[in-house]
N, C-alpha and C. Protein backbone atom coordinates (compact mmCIF):
# COMPACT_ATOMS: atom_id res chain seq x y z
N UNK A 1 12.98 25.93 53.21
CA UNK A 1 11.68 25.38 53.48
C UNK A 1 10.57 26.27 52.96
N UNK A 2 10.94 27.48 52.96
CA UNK A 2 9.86 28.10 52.09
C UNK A 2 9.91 28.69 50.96
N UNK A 3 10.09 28.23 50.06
CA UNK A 3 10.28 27.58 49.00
C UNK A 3 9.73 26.73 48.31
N UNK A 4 9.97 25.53 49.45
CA UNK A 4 8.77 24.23 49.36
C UNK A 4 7.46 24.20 49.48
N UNK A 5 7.49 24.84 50.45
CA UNK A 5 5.64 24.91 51.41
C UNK A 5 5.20 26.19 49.98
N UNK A 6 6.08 27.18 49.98
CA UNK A 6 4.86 28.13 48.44
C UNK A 6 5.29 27.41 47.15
N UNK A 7 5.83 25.99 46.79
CA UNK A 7 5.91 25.70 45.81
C UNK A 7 4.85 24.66 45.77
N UNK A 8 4.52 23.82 47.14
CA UNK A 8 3.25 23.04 47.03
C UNK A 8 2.10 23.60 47.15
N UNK A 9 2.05 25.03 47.79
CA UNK A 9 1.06 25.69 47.93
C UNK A 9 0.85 25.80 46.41
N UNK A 10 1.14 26.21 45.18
CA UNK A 10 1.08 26.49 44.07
C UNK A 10 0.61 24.86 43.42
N UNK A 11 1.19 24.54 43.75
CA UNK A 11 0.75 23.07 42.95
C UNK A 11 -0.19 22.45 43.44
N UNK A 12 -0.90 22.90 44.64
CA UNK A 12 -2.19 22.75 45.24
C UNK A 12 -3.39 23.26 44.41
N UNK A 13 -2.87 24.54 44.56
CA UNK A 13 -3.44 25.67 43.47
C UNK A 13 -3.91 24.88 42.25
N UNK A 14 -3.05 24.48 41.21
CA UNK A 14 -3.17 24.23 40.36
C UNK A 14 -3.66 23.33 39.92
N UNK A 15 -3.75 22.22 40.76
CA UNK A 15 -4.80 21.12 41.00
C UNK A 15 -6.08 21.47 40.91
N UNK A 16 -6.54 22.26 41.63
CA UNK A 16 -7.99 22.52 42.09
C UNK A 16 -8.30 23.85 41.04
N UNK A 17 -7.55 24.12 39.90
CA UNK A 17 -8.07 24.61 38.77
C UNK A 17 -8.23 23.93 37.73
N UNK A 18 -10.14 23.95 37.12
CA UNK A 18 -9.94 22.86 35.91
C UNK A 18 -9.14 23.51 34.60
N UNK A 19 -9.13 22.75 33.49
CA UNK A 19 -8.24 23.32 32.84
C UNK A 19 -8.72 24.07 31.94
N UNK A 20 -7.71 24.76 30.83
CA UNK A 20 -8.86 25.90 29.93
C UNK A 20 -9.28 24.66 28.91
N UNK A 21 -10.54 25.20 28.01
CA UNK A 21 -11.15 24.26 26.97
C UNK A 21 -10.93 24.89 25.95
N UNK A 22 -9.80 24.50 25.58
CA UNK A 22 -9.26 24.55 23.89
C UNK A 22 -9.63 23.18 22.98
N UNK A 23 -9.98 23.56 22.05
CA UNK A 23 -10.50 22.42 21.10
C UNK A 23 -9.63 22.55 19.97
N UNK A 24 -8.70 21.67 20.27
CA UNK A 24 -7.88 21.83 19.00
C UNK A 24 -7.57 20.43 17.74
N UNK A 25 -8.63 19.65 18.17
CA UNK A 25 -8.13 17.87 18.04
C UNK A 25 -8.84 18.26 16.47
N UNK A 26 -10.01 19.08 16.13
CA UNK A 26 -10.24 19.14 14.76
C UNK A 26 -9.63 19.75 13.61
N UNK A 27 -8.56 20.68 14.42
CA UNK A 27 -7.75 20.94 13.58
C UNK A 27 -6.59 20.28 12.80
N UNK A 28 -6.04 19.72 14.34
CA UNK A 28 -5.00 18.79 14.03
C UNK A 28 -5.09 17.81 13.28
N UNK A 29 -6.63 16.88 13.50
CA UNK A 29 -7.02 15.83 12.25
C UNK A 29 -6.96 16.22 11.14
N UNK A 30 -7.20 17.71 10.68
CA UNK A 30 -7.15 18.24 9.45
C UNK A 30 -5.56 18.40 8.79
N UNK A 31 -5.64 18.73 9.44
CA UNK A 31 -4.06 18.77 9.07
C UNK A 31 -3.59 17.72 8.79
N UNK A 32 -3.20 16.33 9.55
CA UNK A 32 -2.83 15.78 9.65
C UNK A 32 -3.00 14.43 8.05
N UNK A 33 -4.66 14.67 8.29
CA UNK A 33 -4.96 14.06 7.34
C UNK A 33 -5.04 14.64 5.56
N UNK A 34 -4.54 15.90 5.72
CA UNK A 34 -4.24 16.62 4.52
C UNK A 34 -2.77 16.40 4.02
N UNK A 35 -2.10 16.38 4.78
CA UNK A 35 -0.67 15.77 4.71
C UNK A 35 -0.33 14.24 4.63
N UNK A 36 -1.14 13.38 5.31
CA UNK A 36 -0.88 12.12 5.26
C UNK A 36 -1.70 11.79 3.51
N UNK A 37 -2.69 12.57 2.54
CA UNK A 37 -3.03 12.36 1.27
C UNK A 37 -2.56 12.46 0.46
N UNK A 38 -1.48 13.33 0.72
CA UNK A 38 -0.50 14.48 0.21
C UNK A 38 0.26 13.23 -0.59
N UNK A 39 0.89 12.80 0.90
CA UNK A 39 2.37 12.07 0.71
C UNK A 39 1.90 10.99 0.34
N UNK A 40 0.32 10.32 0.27
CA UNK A 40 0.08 9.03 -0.24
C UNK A 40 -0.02 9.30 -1.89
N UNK A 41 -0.40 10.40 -2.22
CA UNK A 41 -0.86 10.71 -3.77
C UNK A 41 0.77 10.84 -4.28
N UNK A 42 1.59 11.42 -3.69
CA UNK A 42 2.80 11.45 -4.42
C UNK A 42 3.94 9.83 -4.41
N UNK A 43 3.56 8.86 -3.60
CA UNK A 43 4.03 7.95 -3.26
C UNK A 43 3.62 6.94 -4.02
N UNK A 44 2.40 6.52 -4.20
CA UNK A 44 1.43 5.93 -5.26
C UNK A 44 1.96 6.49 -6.67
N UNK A 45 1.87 7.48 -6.95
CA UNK A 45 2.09 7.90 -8.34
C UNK A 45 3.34 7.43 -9.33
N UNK A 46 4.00 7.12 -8.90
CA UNK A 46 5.42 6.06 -9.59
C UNK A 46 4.92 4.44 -9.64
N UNK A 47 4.20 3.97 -8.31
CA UNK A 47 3.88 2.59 -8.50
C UNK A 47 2.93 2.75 -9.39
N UNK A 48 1.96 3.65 -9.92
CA UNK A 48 0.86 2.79 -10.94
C UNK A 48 1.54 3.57 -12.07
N UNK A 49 2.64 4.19 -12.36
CA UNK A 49 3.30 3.90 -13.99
C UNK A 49 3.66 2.85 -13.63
N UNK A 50 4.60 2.26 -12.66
CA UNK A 50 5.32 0.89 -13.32
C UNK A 50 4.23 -0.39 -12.88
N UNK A 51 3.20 -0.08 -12.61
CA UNK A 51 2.07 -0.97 -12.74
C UNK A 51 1.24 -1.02 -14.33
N UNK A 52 1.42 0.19 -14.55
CA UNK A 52 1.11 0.36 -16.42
C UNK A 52 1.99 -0.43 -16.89
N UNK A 53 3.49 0.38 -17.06
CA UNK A 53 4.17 -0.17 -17.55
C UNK A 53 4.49 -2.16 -17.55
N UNK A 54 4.18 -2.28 -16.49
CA UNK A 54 4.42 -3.87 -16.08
C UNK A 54 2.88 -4.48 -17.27
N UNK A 55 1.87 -3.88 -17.12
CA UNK A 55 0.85 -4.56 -17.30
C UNK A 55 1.28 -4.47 -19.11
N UNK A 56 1.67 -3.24 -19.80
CA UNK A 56 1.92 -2.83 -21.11
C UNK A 56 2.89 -4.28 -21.37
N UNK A 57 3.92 -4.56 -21.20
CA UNK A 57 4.85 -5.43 -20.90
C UNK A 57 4.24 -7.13 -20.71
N UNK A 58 3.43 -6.99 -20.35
CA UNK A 58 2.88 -8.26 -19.79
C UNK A 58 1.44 -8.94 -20.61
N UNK A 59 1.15 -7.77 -21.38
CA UNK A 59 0.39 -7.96 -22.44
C UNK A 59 0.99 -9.26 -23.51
N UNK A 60 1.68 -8.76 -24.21
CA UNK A 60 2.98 -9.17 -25.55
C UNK A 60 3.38 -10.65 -24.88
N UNK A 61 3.87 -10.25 -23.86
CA UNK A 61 4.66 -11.62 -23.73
C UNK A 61 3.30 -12.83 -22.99
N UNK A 62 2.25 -12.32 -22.68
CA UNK A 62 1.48 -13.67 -22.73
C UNK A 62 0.74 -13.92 -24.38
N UNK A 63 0.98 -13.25 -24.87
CA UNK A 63 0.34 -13.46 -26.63
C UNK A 63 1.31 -14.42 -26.87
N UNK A 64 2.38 -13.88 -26.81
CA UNK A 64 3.76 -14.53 -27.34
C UNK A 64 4.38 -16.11 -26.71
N UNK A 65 3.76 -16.05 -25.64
CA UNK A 65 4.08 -17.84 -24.64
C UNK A 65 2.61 -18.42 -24.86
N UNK A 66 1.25 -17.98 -25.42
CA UNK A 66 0.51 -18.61 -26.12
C UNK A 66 1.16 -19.59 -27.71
N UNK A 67 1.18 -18.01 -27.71
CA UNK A 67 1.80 -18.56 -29.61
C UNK A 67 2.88 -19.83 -29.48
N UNK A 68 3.67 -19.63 -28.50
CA UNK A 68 5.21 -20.65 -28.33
C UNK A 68 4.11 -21.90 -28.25
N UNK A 69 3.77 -21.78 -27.18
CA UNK A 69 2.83 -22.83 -26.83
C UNK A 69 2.12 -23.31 -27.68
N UNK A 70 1.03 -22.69 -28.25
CA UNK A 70 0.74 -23.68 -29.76
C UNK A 70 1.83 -24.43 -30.48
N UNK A 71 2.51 -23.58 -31.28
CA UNK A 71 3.52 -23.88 -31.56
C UNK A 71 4.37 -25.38 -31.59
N UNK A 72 4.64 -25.34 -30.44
CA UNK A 72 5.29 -26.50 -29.69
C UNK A 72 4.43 -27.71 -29.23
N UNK A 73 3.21 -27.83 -28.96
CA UNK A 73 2.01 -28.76 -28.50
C UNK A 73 1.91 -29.40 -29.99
N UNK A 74 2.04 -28.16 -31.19
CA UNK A 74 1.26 -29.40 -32.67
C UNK A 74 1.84 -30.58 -32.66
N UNK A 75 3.29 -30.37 -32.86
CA UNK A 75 4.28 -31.19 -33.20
C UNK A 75 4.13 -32.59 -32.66
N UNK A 76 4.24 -32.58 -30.85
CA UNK A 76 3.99 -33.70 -29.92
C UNK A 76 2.46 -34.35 -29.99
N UNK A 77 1.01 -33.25 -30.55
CA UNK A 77 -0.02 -33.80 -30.50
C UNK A 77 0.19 -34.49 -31.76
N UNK A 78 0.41 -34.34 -32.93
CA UNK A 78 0.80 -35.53 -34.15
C UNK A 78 1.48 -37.02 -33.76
N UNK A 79 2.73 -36.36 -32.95
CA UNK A 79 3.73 -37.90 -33.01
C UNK A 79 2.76 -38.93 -31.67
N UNK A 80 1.82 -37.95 -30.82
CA UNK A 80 1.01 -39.12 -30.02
C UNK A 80 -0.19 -39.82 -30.92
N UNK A 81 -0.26 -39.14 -32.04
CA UNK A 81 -1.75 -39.45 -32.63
C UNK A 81 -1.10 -40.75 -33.78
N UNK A 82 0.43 -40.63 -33.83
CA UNK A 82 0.78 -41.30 -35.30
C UNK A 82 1.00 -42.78 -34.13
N UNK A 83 1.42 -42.84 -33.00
CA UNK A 83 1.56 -43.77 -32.04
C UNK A 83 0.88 -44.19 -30.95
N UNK A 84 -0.47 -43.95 -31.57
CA UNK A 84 -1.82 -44.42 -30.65
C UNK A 84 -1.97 -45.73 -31.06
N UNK A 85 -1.51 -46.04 -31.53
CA UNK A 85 -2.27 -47.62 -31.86
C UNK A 85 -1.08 -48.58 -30.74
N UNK A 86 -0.56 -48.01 -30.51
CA UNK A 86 0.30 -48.70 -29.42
C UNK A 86 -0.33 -49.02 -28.19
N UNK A 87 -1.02 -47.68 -27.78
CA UNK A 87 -1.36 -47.49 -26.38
C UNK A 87 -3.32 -48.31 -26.52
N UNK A 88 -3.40 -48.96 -27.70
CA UNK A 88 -4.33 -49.61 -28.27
C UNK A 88 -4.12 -50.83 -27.83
């Protein structure tokens, strides 16, 4: 029992002391947010090569499904123009 009674006596105690004032929350943001830039700058850095690369890539082949596309439209805009007198 005494034991108890000086272990609540202590935790009485300790109640009725406010606590110390350490300010540590500006550090930690620093930190925190120096590391969380860190790992975004190295994480990012592979997606915008293969965002280059995709866009380098993606250049050519819309030149190239233009060109098809002309291409392929002359042919059908003739055989509608030689068979308009139908739709006449």
């Amino acid at each position: 029992m005494k034991n108890e009674s000086l272990f609540e006596a202590l935790s009485a105690r300790a109640r009725s002391e406010p606590p110390p004032s350490v300010d540590v929350a500006g550090r930690v943001i620093a930190i925190l947010n120096a590391e969380q830039n860190r790992v975004e700058r190295m994480t990012e850095k592979p997606l915008l090569w293969l965002a280059a690369a995709s866009s380098a890539f993606a250049v050519p082949a819309v030149i190239v499904a233009i060109m098809v596309y002309n291409a392929s439209t002359g042919p059908l805009y003739e055989i509608s123009q030689a068979i308009a007198w139908v739709v006449q």
